[in-house]
N, C-alpha and C. Protein backbone atom coordinates (compact mmCIF):
# COMPACT_ATOMS: atom_id res chain seq x y z
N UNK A 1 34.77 -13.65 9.97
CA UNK A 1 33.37 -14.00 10.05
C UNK A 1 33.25 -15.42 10.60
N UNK A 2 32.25 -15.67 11.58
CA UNK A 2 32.21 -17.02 12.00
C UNK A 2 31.32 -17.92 11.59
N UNK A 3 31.62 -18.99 11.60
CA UNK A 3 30.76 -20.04 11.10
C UNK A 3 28.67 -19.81 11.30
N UNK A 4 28.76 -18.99 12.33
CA UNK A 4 27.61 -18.42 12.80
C UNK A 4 26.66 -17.32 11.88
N UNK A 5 27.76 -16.41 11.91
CA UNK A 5 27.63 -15.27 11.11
C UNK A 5 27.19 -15.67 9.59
N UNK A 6 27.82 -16.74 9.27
CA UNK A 6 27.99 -16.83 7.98
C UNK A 6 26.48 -17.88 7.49
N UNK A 7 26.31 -18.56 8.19
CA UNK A 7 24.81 -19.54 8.80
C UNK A 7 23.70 -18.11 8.54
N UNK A 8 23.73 -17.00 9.36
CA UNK A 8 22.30 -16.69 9.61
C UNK A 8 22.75 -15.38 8.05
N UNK A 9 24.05 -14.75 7.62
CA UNK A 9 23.42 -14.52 5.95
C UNK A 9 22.94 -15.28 5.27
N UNK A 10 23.44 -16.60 5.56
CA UNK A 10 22.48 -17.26 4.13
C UNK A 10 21.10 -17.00 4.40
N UNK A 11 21.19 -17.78 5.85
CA UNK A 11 19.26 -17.58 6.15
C UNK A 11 18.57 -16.14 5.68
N UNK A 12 19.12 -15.26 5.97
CA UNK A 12 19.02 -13.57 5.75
C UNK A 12 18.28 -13.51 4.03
N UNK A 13 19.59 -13.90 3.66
CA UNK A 13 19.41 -13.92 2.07
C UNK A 13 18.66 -14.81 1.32
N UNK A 14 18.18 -16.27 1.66
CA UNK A 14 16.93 -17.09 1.86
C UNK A 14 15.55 -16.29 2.51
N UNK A 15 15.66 -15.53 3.23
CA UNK A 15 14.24 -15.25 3.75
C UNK A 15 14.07 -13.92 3.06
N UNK A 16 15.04 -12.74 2.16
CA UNK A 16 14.91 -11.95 1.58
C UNK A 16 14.17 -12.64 0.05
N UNK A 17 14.72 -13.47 -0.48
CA UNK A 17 14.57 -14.09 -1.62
C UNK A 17 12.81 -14.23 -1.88
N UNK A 18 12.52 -15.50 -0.47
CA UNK A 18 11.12 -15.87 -0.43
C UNK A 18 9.96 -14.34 -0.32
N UNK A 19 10.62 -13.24 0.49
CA UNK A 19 9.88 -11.85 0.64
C UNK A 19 9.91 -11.22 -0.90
N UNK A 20 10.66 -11.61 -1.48
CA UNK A 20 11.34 -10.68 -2.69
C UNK A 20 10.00 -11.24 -3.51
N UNK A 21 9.89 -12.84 -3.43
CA UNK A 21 8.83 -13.66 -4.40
C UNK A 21 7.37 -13.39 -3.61
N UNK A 22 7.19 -13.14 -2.33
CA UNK A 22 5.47 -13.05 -2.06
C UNK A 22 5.29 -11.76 -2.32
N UNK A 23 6.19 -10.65 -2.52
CA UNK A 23 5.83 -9.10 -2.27
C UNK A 23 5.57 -8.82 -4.03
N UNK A 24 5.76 -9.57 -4.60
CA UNK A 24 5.60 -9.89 -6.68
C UNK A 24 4.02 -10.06 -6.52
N UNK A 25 3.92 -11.17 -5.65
CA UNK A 25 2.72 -12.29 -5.89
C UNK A 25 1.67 -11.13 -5.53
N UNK A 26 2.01 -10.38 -4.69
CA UNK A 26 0.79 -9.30 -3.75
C UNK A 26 0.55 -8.49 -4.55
N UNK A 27 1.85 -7.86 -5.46
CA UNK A 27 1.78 -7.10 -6.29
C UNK A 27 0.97 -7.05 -7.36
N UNK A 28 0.78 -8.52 -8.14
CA UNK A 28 -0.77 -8.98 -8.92
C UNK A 28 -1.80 -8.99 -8.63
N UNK A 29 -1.60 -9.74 -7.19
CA UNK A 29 -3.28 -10.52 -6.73
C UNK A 29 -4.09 -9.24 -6.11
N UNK A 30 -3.07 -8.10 -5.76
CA UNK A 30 -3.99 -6.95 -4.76
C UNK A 30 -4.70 -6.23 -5.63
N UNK A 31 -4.50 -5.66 -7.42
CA UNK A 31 -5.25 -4.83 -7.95
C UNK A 31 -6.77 -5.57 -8.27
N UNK A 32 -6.17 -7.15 -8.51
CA UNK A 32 -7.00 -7.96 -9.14
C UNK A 32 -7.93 -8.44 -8.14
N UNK A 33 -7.80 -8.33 -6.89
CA UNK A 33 -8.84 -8.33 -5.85
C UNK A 33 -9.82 -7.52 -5.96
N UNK A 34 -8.98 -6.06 -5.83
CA UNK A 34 -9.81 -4.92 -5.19
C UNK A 34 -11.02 -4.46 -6.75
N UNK A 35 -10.76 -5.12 -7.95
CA UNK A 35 -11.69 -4.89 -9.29
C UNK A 35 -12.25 -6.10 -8.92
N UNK A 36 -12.18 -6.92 -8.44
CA UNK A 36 -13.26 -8.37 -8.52
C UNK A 36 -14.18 -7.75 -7.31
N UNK A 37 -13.54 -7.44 -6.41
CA UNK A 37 -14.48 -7.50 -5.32
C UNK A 37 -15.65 -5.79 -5.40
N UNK A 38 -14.42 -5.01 -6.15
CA UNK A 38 -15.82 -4.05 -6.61
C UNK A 38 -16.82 -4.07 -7.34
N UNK A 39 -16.13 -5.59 -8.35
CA UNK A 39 -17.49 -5.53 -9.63
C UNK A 39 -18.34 -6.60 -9.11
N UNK A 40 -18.06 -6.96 -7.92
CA UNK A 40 -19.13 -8.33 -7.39
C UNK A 40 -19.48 -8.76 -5.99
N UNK A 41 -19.16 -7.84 -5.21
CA UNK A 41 -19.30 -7.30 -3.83
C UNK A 41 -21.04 -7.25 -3.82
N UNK A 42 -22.06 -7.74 -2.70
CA UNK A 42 -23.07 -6.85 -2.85
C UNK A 42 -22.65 -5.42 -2.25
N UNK A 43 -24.09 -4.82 -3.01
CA UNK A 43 -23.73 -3.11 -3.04
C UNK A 43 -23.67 -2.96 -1.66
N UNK A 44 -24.74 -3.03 -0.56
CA UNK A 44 -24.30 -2.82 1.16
C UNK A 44 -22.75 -3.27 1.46
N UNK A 45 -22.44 -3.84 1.18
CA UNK A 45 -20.57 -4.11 1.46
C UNK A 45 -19.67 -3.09 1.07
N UNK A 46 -20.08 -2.79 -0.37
CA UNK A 46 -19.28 -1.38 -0.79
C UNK A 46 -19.85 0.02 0.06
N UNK A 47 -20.77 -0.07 0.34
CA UNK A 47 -21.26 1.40 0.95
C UNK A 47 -20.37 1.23 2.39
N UNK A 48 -20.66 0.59 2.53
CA UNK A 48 -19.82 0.04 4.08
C UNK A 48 -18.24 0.32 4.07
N UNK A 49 -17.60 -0.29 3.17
CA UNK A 49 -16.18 0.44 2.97
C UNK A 49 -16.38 1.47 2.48
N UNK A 50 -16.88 2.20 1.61
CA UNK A 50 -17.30 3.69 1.89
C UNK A 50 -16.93 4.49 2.53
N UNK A 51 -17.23 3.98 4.17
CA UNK A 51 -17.55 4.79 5.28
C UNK A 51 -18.97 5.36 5.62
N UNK A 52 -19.70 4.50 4.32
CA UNK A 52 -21.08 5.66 4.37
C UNK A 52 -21.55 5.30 6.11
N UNK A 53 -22.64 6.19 6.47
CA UNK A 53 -23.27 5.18 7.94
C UNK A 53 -24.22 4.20 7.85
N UNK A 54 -24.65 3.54 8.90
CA UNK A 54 -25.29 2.80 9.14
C UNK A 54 -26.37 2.40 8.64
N UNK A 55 -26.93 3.78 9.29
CA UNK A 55 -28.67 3.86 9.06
C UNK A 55 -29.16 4.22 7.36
N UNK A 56 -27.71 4.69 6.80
CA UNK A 56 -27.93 5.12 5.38
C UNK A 56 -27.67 3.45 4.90
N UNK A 57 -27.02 3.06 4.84
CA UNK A 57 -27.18 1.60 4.29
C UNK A 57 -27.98 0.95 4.85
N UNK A 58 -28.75 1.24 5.56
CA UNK A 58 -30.27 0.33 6.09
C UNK A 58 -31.16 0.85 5.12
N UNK A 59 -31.19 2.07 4.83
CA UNK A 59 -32.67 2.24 3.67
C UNK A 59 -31.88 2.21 2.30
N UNK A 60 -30.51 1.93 2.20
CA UNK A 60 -30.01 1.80 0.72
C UNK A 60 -30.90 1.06 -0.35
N UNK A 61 -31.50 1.47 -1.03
CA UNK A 61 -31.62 0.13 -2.64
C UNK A 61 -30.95 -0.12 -3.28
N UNK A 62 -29.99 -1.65 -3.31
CA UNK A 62 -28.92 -1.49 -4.45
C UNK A 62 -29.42 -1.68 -5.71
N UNK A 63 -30.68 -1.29 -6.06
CA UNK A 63 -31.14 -1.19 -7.38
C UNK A 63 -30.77 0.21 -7.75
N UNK A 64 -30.44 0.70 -6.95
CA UNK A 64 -29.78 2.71 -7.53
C UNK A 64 -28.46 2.34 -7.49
N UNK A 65 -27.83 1.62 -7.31
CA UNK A 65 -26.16 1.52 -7.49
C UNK A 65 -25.90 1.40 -9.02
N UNK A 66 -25.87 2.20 -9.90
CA UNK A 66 -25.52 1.87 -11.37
C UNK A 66 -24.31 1.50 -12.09
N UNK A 67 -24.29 0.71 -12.78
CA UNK A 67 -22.64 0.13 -12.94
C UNK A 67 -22.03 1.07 -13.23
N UNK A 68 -22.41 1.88 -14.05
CA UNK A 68 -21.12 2.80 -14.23
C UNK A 68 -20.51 3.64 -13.20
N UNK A 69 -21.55 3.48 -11.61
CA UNK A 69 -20.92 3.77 -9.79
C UNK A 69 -20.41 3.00 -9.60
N UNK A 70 -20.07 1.53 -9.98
CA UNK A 70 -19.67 0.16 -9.51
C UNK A 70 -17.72 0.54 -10.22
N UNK A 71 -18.09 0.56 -11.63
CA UNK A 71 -16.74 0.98 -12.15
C UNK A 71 -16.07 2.32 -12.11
N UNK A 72 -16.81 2.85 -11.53
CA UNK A 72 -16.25 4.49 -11.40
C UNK A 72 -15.59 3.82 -9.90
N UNK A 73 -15.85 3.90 -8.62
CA UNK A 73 -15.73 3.27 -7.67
C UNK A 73 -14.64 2.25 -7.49
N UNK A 74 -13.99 1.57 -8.66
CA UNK A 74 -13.25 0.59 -8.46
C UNK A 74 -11.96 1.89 -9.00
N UNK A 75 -12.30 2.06 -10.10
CA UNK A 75 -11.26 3.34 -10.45
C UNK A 75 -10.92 3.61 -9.28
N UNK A 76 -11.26 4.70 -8.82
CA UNK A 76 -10.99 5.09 -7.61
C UNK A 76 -10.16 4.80 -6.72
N UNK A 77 -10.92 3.21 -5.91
CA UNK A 77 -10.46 2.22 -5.58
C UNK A 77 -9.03 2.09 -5.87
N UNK A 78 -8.50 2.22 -7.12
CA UNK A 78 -7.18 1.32 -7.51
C UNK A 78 -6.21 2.85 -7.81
N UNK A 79 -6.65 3.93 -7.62
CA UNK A 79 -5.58 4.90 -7.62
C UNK A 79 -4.68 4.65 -6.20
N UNK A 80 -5.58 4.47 -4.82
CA UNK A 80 -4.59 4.56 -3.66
C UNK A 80 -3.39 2.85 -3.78
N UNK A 81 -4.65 2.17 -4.41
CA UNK A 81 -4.25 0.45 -4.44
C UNK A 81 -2.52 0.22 -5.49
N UNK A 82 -2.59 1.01 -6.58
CA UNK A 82 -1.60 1.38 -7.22
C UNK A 82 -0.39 2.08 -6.93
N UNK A 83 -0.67 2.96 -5.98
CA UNK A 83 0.40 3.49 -5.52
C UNK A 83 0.89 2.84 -4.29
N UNK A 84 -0.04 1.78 -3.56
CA UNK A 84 0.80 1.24 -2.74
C UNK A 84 1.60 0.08 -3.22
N UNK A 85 0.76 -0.74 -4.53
CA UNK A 85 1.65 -1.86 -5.33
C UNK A 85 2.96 -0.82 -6.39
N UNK A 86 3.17 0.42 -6.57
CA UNK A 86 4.46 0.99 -6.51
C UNK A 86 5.67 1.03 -5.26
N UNK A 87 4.98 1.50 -4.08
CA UNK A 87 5.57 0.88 -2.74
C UNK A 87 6.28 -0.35 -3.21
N UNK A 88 5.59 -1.58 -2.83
CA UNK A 88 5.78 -2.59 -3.14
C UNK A 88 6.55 -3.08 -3.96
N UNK A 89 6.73 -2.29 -5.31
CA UNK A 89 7.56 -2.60 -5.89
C UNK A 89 9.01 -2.33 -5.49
N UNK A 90 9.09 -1.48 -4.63
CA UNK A 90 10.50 -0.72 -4.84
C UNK A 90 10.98 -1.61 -3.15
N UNK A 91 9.91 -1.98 -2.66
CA UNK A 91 9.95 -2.89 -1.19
C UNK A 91 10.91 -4.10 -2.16
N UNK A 92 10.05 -4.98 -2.92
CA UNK A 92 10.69 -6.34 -3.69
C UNK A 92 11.80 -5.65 -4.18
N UNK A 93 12.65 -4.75 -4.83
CA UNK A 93 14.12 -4.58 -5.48
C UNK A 93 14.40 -4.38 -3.98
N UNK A 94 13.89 -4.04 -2.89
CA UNK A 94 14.96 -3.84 -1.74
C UNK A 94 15.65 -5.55 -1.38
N UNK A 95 14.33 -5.95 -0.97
CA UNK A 95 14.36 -7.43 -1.07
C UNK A 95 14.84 -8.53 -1.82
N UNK A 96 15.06 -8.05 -3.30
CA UNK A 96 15.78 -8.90 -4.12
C UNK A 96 17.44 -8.76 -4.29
N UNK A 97 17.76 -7.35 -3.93
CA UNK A 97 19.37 -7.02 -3.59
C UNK A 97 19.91 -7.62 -2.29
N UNK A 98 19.05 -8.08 -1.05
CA UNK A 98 18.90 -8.27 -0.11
C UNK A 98 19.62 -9.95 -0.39
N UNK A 99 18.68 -10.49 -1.40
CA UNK A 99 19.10 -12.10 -1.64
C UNK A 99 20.05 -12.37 -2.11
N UNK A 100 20.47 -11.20 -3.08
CA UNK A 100 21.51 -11.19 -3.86
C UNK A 100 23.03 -11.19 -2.68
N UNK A 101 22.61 -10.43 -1.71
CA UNK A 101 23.62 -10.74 -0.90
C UNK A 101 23.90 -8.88 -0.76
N UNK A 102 23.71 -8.14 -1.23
CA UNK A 102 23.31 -6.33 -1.74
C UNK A 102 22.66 -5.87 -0.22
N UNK A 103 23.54 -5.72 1.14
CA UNK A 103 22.67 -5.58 1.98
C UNK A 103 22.60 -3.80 2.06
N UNK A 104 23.56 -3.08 2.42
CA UNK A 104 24.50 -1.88 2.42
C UNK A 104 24.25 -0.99 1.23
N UNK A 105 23.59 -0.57 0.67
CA UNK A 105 23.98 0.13 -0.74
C UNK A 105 23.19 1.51 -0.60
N UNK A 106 23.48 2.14 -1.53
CA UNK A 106 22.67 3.51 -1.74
C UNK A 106 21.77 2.61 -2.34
N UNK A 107 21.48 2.08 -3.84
CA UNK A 107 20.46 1.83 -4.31
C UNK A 107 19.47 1.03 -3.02
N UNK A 108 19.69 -0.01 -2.23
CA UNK A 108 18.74 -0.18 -1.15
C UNK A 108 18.08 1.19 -0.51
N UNK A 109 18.84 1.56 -0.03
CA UNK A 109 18.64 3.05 0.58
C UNK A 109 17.78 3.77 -0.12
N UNK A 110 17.68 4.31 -1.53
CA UNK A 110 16.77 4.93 -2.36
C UNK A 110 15.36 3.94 -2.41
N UNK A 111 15.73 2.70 -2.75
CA UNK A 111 14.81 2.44 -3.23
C UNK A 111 13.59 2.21 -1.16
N UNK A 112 14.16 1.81 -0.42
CA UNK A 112 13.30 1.74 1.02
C UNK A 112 12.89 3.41 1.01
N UNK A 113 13.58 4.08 0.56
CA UNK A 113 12.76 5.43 0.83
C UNK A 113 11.35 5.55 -0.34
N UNK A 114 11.65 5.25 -1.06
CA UNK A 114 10.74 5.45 -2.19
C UNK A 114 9.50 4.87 -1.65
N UNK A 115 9.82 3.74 -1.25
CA UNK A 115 8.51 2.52 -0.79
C UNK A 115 8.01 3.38 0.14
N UNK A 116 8.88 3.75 1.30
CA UNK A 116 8.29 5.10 2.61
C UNK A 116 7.28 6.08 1.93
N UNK A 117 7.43 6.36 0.85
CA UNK A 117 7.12 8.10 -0.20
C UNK A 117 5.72 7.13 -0.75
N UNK A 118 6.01 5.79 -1.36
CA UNK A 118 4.40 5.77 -2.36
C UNK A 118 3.72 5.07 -1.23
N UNK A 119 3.86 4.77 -0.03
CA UNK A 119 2.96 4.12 0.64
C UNK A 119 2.34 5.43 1.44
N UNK A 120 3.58 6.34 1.61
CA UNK A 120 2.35 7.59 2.37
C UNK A 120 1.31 8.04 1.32
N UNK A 121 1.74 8.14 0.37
CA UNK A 121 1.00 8.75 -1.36
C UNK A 121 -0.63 7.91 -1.49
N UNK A 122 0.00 6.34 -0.86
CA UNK A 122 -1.40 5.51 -0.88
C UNK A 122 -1.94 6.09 0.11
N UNK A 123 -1.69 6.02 1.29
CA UNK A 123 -2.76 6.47 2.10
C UNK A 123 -2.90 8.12 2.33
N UNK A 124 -2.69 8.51 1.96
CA UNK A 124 -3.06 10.23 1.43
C UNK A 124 -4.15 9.90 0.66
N UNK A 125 -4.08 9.17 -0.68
CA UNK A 125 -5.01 8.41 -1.59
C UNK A 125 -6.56 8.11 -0.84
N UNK A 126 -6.10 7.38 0.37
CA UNK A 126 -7.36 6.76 1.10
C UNK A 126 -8.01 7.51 1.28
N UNK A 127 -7.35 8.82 2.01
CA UNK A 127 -7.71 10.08 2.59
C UNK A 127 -9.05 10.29 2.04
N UNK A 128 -8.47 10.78 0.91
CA UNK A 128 -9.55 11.99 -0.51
C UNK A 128 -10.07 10.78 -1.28
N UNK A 129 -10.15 9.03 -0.84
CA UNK A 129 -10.80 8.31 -1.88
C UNK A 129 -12.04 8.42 -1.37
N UNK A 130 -12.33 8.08 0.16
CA UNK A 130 -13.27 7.74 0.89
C UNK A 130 -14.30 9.14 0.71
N UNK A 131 -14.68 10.21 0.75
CA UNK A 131 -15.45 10.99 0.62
C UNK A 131 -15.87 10.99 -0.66
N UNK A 132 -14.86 10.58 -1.89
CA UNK A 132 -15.46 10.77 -3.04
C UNK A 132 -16.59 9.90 -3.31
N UNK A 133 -15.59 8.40 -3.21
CA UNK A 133 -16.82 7.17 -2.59
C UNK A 133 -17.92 7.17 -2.23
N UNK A 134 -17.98 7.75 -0.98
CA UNK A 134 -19.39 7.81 -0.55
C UNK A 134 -20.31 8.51 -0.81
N UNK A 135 -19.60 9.52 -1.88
CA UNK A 135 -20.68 10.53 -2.44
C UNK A 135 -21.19 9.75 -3.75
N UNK A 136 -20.16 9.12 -4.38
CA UNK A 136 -20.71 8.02 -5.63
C UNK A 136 -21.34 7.18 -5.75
N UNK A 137 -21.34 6.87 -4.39
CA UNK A 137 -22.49 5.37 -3.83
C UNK A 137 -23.56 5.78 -3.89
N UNK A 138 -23.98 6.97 -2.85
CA UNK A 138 -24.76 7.31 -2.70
C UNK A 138 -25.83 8.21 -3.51
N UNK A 139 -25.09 8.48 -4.93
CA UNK A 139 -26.05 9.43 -5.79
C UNK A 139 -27.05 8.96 -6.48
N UNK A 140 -27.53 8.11 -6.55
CA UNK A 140 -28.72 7.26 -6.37
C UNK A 140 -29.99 7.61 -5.38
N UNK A 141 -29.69 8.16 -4.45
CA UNK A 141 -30.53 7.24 -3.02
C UNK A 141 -31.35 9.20 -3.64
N UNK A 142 -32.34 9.20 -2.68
CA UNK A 142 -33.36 10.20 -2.70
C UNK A 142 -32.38 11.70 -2.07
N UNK A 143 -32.98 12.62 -2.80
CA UNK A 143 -32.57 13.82 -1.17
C UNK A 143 -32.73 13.69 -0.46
N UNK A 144 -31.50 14.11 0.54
CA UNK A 144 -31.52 14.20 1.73
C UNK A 144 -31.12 12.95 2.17
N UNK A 145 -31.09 11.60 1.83
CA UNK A 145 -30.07 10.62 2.28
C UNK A 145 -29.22 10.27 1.40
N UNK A 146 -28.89 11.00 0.55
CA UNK A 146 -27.27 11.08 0.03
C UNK A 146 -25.63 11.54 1.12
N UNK A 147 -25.33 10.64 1.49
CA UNK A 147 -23.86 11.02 2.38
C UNK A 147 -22.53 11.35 1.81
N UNK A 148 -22.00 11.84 2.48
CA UNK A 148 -20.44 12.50 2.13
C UNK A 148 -19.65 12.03 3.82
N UNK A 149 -19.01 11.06 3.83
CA UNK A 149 -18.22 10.30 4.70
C UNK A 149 -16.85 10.79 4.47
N UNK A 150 -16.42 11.19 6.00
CA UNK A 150 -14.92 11.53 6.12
C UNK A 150 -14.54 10.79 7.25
N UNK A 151 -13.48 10.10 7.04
CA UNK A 151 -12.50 9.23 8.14
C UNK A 151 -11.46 8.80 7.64
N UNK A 152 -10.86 9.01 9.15
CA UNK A 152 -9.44 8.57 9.11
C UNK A 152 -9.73 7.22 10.41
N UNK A 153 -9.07 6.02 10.10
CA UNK A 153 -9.00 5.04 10.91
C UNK A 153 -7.20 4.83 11.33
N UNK A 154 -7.14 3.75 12.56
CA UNK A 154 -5.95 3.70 13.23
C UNK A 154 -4.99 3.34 12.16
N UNK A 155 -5.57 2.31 10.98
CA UNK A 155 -4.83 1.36 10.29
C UNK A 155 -4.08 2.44 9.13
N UNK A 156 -4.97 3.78 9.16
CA UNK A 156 -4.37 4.78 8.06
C UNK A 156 -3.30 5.47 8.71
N UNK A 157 -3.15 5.59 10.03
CA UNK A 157 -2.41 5.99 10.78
C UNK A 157 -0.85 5.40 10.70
N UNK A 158 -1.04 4.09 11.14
CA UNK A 158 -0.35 3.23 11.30
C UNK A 158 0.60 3.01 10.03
N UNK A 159 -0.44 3.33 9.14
CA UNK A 159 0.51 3.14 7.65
C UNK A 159 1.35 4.37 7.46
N UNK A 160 0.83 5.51 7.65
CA UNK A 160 1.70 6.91 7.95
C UNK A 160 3.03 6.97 8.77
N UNK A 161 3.01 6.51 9.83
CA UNK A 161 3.79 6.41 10.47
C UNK A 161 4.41 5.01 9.85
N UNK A 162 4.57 4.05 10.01
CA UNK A 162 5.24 2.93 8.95
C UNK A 162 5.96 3.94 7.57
N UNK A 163 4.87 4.34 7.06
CA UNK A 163 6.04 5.33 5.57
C UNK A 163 6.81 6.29 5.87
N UNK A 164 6.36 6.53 7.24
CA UNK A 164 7.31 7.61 7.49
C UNK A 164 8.91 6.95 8.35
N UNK A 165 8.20 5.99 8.79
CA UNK A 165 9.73 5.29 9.00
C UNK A 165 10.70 5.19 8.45
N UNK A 166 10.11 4.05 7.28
CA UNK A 166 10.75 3.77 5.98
C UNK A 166 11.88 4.82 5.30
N UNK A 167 10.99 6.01 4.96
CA UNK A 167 11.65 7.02 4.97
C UNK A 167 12.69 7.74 5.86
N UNK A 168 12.82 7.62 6.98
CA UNK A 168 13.59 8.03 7.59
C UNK A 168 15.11 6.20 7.40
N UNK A 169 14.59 5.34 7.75
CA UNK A 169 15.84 4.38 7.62
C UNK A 169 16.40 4.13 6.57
N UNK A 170 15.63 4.70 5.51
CA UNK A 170 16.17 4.67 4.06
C UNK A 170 17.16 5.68 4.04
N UNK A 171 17.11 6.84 4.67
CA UNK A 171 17.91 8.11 4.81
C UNK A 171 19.15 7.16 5.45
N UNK A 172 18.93 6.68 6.74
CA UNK A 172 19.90 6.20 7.71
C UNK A 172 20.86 5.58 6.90
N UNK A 173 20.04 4.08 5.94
CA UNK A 173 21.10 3.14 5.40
C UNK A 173 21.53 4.26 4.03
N UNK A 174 21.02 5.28 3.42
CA UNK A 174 22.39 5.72 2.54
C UNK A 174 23.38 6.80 3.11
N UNK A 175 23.35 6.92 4.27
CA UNK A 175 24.11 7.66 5.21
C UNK A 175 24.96 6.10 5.62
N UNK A 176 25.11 5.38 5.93
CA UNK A 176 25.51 3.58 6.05
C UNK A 176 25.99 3.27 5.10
N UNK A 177 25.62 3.52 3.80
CA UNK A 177 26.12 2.98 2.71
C UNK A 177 27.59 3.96 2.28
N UNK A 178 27.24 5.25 2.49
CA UNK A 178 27.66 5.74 2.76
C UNK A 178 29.39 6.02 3.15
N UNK A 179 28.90 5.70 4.39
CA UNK A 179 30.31 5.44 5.17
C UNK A 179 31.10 4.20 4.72
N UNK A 180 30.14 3.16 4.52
CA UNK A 180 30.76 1.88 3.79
C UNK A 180 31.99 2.21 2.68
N UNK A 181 31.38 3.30 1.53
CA UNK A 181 32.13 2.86 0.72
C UNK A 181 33.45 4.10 1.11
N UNK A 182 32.97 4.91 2.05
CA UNK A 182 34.36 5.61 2.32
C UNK A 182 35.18 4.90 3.09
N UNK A 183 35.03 3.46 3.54
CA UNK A 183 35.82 3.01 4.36
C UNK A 183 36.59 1.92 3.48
N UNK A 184 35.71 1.61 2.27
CA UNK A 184 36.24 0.40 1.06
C UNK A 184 37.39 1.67 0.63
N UNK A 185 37.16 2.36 0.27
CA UNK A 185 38.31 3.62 0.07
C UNK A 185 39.82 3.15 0.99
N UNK A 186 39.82 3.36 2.15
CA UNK A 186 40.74 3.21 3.37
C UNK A 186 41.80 1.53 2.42
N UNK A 187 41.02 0.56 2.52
CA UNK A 187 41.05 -0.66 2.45
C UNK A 187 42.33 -0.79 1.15
């Protein structure tokens, strides 16, 4: 190993360490966002992430938004939010074996797949949150401008494909890990 090689693991294992400590920090601050900002959002902001439309949040009254839609809504909210701070979790043990110097392993390998598995789970979550949403927002408003919103955006996409990566290189490195230890065998 060269003086080189041996320079950019540390860095490796330094920049796993610092990922290992912000992917913790996200792991708190993201549930504790998404309940602050549902219990104190004005109501047009929440209809809006919704998906509800436009013109329906132009005649909205958020005097029909009733708290117990505000906390039903955050519920909700924190089923997809939870399963991606499970992701996350199993992202930080990738990341903390990573610092440890643990680059190669099955346990890496399991655990990057797992993160692949609850981040698709979150946005599957998004899927079936957003219609429920906008039907909860909206049960307030008069007949006939009550909405039921369905969408899929690029960023839900993007996350699909991202978990589905994951999942597949998680396969790769315990197929890697793999071979590793049949070759510590040889040795």
């Amino acid at each position: 190993m060269t003086d080189q090689d041996i320079a950019d693991f540390v860095r490796l294992r330094r920049r796993s360490a610092a990922l290992a400590a912000l992917t913790r920090v996200v792991m708190v601050l993201l549930p504790v966002a998404v309940v602050l900002y549902g219990e104190l959002a004005p109501a047009r902001d929440i209809l809006t992430l919704a998906r509800v439309p436009g013109t329906a949040v132009a005649a909205f009254d958020p005097a029909t938004l009733a708290p117990w839609q505000r906390h039903a809504g955050v519920g909700i909210a924190l089923v997809s939010v939870l399963l991606l701070v499970m992701g996350l979790h199993h992202l930080h043990r990738c990341f903390a074996n990573f610092a440890k110097g643990q680059a190669l392993t099955r346990e890496n390998a399991r655990h990057f797949s797992r993160f692949g598995a609850w981040i698709a789970g979150a946005v599957i979550a998004s899927f079936v949150a957003t219609p429920v949403l906008s039907v909860l927002f909206t049960l307030g408003m008069p007949a006939g401008q009550r909405q039921l919103a369905i969408g899929i955006d690029s960023d839900q996409l993007v996350a699909l494909l991202v978990a589905g990566g994951a999942w597949i290189v998680g396969a790769i490195m315990a197929e890697g890990a793999r071979a590793a230890e049949e070759n510590a065998q040889f040795v």
